[in-house]
Protein backbone atom coordinates (compact mmCIF):
# COMPACT_ATOMS: atom_id res chain seq x y z
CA UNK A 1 17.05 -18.48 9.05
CA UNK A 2 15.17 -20.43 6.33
CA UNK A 3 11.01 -20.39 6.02
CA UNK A 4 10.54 -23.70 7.60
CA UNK A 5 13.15 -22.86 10.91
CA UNK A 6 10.54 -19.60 11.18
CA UNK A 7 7.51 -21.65 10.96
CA UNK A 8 8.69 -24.41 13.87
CA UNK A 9 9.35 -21.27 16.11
CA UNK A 10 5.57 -19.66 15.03
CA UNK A 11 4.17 -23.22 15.65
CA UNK A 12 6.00 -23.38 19.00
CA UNK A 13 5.24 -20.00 20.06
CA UNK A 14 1.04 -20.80 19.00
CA UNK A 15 1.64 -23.91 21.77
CA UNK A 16 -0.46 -24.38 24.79
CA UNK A 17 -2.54 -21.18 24.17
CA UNK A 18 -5.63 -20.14 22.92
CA UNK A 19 -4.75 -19.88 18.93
CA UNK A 20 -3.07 -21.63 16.75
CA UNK A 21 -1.13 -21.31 13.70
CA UNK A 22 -2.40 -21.91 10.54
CA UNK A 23 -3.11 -25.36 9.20
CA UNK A 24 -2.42 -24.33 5.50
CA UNK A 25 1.19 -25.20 5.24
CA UNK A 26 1.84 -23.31 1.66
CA UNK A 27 0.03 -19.74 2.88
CA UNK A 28 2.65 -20.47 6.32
CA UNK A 29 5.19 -20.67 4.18
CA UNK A 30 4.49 -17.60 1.85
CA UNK A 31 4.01 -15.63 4.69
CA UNK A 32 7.21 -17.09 6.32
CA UNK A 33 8.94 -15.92 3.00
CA UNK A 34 8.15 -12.49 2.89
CA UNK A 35 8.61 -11.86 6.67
CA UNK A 36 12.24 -12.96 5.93
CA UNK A 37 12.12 -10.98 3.08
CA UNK A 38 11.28 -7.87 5.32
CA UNK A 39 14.46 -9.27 7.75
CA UNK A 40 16.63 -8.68 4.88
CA UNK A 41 15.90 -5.46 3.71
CA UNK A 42 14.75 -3.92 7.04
CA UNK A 43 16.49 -6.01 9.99
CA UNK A 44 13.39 -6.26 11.33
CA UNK A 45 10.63 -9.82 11.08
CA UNK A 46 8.30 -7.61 10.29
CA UNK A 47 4.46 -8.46 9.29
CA UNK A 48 3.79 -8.49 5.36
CA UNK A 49 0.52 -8.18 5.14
CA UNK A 50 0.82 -4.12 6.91
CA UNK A 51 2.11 -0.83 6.33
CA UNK A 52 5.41 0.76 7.57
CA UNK A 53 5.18 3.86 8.95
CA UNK A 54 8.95 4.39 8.29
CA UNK A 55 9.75 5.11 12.24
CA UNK A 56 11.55 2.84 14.08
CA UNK A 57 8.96 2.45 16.63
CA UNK A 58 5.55 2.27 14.36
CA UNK A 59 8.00 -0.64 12.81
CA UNK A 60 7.78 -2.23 16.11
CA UNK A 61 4.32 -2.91 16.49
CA UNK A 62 4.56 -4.86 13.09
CA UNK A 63 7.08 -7.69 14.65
CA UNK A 64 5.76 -10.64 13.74
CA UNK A 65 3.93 -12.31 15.38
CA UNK A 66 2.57 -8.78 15.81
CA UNK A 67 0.26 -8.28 18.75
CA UNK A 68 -2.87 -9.17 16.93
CA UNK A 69 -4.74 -10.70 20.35
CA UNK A 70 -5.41 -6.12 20.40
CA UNK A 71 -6.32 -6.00 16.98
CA UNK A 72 -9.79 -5.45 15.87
CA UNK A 73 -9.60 -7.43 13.11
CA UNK A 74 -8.73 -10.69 15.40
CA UNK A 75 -11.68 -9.69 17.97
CA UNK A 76 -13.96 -9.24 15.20
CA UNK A 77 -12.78 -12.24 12.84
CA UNK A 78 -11.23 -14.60 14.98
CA UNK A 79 -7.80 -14.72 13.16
CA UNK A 80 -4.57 -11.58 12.87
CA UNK A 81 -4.71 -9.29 10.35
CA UNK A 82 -2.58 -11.29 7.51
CA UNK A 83 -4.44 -15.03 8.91
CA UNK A 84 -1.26 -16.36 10.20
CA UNK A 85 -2.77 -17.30 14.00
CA UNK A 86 -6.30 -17.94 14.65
CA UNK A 87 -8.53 -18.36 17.36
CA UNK A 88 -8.92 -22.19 17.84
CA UNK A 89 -12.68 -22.71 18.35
């Protein structure tokens, strides 16, 4: 999988609900990057912008797209922890 094949799929899976990915192409596209990056080296699509834990399922929870609709930082700030979906106003 390349950056922009991961992008399409976060763009499709943002349709018809009530975020949307973000409109900044280039930060898509870094992020894109280093969740492939984490592929690679983990076998996992796992978020960038968090923490391991090291277990296999504390890994889990950082899938991307993570569940960030729980996260406090969404509730409070309207977008997931690294920016990548956002509430669409």
């Amino acid at each position: 999988m390349v950056p922009d094949d991961l992008m399409i799929w976060w763009q499709n899976f943002a349709a018809n609900q009530d975020f949307q990915l973000n409109p900044d192409r280039e930060f898509v596209k870094k992020i894109a990057e280093a969740v492939l990056v984490n592929e690679k080296n983990t076998g996992l699509k796992l978020c960038p912008c968090r923490l391991r834990d090291g277990t296999r399922s504390g890994d889990l929870a950082l899938i991307c797209p993570c569940n960030f609709k729980a996260q406090p930082n969404y509730k409070a700030m309207g977008h997931c922890w690294c920016g990548l979906y956002q509430k669409i106003s």
